[in-house]
PDB file of N, CA and C in Angstrom:
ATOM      1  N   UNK A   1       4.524 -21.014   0.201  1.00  0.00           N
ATOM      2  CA  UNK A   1       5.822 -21.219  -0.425  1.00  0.00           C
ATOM      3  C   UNK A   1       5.977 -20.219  -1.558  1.00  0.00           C
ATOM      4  N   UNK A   2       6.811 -19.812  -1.417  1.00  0.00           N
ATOM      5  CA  UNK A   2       7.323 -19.085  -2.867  1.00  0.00           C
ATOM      6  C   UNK A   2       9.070 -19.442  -3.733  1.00  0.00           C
ATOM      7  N   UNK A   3       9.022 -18.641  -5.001  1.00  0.00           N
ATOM      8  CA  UNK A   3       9.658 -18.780  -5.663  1.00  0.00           C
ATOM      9  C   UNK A   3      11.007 -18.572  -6.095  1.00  0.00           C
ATOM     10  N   UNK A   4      11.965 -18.215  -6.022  1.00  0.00           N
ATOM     11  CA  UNK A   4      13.123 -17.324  -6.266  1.00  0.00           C
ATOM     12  C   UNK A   4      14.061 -17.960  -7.620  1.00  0.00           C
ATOM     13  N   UNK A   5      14.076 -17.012  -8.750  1.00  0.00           N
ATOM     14  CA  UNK A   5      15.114 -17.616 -10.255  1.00  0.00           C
ATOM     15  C   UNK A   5      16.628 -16.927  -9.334  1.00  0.00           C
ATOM     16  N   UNK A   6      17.548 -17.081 -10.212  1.00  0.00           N
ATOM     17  CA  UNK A   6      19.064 -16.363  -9.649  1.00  0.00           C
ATOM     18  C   UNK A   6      18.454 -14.947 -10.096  1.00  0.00           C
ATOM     19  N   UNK A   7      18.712 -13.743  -9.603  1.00  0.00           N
ATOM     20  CA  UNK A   7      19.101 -12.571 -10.042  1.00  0.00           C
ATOM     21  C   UNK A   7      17.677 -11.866  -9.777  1.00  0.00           C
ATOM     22  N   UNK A   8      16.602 -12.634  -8.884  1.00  0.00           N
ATOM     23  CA  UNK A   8      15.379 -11.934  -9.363  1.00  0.00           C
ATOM     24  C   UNK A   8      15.332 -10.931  -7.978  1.00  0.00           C
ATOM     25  N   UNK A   9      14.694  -9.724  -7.905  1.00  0.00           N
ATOM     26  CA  UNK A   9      14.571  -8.153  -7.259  1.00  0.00           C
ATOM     27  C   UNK A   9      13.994  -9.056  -5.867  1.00  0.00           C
ATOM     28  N   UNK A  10      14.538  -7.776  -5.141  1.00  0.00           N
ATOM     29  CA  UNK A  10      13.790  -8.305  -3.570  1.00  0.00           C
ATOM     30  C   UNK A  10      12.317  -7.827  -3.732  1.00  0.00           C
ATOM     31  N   UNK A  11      11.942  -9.058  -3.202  1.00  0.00           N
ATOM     32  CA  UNK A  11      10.202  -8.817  -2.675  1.00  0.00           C
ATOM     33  C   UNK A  11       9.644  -8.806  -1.910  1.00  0.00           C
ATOM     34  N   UNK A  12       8.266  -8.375  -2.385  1.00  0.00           N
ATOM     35  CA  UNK A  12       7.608  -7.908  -1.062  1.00  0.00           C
ATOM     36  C   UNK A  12       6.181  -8.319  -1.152  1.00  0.00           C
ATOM     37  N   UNK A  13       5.723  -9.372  -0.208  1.00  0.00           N
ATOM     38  CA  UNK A  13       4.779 -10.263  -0.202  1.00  0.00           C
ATOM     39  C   UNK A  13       3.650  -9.828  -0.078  1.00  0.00           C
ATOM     40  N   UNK A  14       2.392  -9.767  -0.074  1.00  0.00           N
ATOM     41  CA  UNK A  14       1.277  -9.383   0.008  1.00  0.00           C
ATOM     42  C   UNK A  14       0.088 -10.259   0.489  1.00  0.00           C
ATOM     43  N   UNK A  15      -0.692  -9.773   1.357  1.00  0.00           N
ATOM     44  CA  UNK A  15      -2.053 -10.875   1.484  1.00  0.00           C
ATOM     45  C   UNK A  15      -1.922 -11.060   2.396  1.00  0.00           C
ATOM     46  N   UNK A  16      -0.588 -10.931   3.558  1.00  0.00           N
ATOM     47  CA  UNK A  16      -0.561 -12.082   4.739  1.00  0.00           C
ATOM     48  C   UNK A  16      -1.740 -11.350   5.578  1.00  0.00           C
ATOM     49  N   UNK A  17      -1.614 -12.143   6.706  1.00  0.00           N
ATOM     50  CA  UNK A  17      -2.400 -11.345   7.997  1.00  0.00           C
ATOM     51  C   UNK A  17      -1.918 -10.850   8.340  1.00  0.00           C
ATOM     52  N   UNK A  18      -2.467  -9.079   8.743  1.00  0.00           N
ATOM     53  CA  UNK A  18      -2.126  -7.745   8.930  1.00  0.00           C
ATOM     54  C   UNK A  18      -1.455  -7.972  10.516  1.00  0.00           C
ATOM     55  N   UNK A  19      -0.024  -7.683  10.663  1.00  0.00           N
ATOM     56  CA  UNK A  19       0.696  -7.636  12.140  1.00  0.00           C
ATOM     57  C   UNK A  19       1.300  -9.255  12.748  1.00  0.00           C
ATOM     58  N   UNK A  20       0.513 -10.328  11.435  1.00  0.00           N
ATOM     59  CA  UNK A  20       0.988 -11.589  12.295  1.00  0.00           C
ATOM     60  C   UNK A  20       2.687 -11.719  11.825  1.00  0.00           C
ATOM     61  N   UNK A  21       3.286 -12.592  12.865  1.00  0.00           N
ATOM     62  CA  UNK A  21       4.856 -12.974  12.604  1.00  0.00           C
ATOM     63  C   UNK A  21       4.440 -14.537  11.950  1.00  0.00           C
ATOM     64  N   UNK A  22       5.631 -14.476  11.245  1.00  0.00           N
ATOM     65  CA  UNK A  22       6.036 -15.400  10.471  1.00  0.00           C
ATOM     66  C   UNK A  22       7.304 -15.673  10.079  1.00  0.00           C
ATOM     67  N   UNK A  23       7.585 -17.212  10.138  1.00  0.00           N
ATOM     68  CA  UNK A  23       8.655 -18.106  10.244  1.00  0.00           C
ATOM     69  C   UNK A  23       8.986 -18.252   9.178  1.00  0.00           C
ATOM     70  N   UNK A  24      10.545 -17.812   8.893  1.00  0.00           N
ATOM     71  CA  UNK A  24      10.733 -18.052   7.111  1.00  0.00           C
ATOM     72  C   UNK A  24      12.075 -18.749   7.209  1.00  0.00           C
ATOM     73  N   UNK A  25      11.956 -19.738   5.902  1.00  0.00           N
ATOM     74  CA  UNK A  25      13.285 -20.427   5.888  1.00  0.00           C
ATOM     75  C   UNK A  25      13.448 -20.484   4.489  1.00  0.00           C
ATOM     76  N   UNK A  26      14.376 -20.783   3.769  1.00  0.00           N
ATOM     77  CA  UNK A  26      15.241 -20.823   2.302  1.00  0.00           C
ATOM     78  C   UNK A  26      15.204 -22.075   2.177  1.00  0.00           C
ATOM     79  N   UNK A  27      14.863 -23.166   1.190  1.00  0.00           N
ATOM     80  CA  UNK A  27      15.504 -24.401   0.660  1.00  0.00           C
ATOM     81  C   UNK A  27      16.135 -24.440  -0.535  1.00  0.00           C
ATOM     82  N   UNK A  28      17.310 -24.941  -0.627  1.00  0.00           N
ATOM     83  CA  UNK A  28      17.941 -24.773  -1.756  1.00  0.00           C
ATOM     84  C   UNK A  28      17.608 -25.902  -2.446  1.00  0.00           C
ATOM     85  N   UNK A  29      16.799 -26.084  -3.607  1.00  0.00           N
ATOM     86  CA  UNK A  29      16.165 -27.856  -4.502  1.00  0.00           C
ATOM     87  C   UNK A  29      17.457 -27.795  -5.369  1.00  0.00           C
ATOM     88  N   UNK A  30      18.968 -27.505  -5.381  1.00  0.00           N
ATOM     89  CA  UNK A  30      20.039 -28.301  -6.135  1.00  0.00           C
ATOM     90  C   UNK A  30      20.371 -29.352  -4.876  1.00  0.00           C
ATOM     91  N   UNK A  31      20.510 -28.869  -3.563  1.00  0.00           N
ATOM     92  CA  UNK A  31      21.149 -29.426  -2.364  1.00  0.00           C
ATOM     93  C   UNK A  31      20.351 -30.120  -1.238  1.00  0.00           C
ATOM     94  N   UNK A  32      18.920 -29.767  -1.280  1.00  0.00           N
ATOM     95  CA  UNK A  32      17.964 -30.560  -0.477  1.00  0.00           C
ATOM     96  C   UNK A  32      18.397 -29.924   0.634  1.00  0.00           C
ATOM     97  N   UNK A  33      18.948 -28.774   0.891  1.00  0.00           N
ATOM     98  CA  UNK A  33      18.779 -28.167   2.218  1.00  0.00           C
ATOM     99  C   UNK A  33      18.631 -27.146   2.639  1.00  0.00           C
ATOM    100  N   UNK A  34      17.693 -26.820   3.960  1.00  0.00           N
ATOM    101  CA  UNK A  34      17.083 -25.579   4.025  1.00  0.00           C
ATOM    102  C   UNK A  34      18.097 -24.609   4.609  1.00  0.00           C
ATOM    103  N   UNK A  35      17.626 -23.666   4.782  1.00  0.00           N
ATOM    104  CA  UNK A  35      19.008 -22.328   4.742  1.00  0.00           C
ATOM    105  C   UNK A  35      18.092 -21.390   5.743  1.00  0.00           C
ATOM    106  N   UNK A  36      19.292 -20.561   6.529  1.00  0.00           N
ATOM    107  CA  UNK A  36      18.667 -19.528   7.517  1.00  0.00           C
ATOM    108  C   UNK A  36      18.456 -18.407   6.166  1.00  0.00           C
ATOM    109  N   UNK A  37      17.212 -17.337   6.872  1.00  0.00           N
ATOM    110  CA  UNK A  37      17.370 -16.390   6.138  1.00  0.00           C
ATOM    111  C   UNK A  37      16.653 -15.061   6.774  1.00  0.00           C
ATOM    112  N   UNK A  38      17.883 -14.484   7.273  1.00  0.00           N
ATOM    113  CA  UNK A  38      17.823 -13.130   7.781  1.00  0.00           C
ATOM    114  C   UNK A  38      17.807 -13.454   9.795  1.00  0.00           C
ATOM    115  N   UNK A  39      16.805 -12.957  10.293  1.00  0.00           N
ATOM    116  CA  UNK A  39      16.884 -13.268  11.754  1.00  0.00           C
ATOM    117  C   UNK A  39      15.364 -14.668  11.607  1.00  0.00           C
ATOM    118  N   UNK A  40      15.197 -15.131  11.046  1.00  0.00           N
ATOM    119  CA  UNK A  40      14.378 -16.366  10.937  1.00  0.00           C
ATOM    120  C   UNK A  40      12.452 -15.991  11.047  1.00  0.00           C
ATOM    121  N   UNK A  41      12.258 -14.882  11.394  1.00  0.00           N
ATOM    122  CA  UNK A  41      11.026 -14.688  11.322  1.00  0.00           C
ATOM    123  C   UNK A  41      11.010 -12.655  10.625  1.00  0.00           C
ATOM    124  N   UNK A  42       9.753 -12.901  10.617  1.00  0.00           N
ATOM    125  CA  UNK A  42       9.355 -11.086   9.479  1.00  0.00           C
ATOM    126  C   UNK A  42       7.872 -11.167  10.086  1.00  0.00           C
ATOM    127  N   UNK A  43       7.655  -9.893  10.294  1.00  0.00           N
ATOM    128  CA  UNK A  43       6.285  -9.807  10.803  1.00  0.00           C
ATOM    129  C   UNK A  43       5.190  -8.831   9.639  1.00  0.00           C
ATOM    130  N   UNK A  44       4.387  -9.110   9.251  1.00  0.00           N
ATOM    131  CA  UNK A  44       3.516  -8.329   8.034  1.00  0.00           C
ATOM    132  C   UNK A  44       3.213  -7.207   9.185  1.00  0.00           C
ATOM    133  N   UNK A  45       2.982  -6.138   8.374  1.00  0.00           N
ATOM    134  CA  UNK A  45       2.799  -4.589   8.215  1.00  0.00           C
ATOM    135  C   UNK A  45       1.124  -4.687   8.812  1.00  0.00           C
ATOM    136  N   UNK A  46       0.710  -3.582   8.854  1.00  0.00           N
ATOM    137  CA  UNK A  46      -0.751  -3.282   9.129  1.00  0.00           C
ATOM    138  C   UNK A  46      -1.599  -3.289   7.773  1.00  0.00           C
ATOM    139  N   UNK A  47      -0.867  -3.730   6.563  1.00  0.00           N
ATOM    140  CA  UNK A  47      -1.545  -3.821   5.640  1.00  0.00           C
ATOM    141  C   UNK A  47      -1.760  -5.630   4.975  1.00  0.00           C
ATOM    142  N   UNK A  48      -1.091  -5.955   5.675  1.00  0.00           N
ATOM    143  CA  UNK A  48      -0.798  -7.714   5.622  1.00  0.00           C
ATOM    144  C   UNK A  48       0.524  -7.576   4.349  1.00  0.00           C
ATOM    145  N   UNK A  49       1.583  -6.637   4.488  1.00  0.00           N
ATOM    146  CA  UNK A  49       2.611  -6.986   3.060  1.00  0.00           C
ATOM    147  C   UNK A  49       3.708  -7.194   4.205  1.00  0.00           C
ATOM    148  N   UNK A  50       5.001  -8.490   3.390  1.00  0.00           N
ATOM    149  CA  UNK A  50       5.366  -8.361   4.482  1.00  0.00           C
ATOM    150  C   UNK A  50       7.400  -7.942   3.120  1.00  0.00           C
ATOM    151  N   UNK A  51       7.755  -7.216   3.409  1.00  0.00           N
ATOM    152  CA  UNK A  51       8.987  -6.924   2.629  1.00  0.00           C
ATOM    153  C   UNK A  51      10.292  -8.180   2.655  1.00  0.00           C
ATOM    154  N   UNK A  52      10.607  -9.512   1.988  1.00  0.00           N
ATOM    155  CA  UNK A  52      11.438 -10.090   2.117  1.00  0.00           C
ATOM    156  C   UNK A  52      12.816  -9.770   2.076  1.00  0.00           C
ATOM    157  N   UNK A  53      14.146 -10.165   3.056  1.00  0.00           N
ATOM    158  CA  UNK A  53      15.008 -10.203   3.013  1.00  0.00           C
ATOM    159  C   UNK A  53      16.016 -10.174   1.615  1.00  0.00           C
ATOM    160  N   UNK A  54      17.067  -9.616   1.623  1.00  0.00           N
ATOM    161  CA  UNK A  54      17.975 -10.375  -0.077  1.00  0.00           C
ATOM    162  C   UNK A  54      18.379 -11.742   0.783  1.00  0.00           C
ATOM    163  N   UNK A  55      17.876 -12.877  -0.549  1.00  0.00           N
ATOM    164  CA  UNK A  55      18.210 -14.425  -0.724  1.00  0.00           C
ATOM    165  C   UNK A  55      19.282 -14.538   0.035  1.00  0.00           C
ATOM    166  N   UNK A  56      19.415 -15.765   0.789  1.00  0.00           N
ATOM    167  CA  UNK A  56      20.702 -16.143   1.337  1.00  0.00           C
ATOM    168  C   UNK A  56      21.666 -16.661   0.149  1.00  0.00           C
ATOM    169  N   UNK A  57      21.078 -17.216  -0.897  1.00  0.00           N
ATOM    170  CA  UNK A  57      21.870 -17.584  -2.078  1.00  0.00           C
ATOM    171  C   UNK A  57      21.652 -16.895  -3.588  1.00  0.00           C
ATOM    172  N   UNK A  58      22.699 -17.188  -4.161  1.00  0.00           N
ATOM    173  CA  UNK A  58      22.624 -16.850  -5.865  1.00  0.00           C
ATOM    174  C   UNK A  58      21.725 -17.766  -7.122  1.00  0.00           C
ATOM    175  N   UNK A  59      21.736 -18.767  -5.904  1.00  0.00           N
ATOM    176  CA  UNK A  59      20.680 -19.606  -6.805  1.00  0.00           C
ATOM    177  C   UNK A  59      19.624 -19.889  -6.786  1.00  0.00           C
ATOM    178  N   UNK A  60      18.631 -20.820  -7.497  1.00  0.00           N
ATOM    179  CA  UNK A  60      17.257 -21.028  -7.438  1.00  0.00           C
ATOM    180  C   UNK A  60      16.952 -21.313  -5.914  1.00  0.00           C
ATOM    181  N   UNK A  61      16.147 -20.767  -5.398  1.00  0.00           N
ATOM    182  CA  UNK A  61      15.794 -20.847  -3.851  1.00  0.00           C
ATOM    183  C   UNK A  61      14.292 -20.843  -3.595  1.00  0.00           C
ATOM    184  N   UNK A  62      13.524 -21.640  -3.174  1.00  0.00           N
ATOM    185  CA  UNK A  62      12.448 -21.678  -2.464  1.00  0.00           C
ATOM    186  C   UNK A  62      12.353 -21.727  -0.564  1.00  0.00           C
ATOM    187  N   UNK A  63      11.570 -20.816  -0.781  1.00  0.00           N
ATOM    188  CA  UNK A  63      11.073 -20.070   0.265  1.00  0.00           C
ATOM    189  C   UNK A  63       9.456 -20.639   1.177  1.00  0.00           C
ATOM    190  N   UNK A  64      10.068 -20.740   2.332  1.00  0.00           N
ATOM    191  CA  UNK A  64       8.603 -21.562   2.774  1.00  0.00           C
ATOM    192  C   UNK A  64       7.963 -20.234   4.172  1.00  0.00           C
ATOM    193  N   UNK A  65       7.097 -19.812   4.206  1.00  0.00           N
ATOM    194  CA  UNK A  65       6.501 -18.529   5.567  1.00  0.00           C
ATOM    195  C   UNK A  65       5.995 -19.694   5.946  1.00  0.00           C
ATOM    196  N   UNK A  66       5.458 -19.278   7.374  1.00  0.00           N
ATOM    197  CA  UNK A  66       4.801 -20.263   8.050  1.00  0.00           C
ATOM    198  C   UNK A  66       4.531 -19.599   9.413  1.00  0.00           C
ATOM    199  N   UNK A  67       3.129 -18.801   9.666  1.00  0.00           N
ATOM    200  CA  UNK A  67       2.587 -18.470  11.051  1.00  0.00           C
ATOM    201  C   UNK A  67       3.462 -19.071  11.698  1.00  0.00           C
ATOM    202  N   UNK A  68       3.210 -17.890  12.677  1.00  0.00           N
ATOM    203  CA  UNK A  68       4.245 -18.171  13.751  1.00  0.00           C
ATOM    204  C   UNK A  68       3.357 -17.367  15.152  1.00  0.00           C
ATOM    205  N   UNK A  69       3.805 -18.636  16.183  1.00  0.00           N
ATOM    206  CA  UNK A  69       3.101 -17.736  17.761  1.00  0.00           C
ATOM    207  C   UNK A  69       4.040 -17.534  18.540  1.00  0.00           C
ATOM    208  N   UNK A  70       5.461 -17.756  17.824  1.00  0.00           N
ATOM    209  CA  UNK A  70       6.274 -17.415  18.970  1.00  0.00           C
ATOM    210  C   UNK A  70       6.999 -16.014  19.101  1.00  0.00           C
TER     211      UNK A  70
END
């Protein structure tokens, strides 16, 4: 899981496993609901970093990755 304040720079994740895909979704904690974000999965680099999308929202947003085999 990660973090997002309003206004903060796009990021770019680090550590994952090098080439695996991963399932990402947005929850918004004012609204209790999760949010698409981008085409729904990002696959890490050969270095395990994987570059995140810009936020689907302006506001505080948490972010959940989650291996993926599909």
């Amino acid at each position: 899981m990660l973090y997002f304040e309003p206004g903060c720079a796009t990021a770019k994740l680090t550590g994952a496993q090098a080439n695996l895909r991963y399932e990402v979704r947005g929850f918004d904690p004012e609204t209790g609901q999760w949010l698409e974000w981008g085409d729904r999965t990002l696959t890490a680099d050969a270095n395990g970093e994987i570059a995140l999308p810009k936020p689907p929202s302006e506001r505080d947003l948490a972010v959940r990755l989650r291996a993926s085999d599909f």
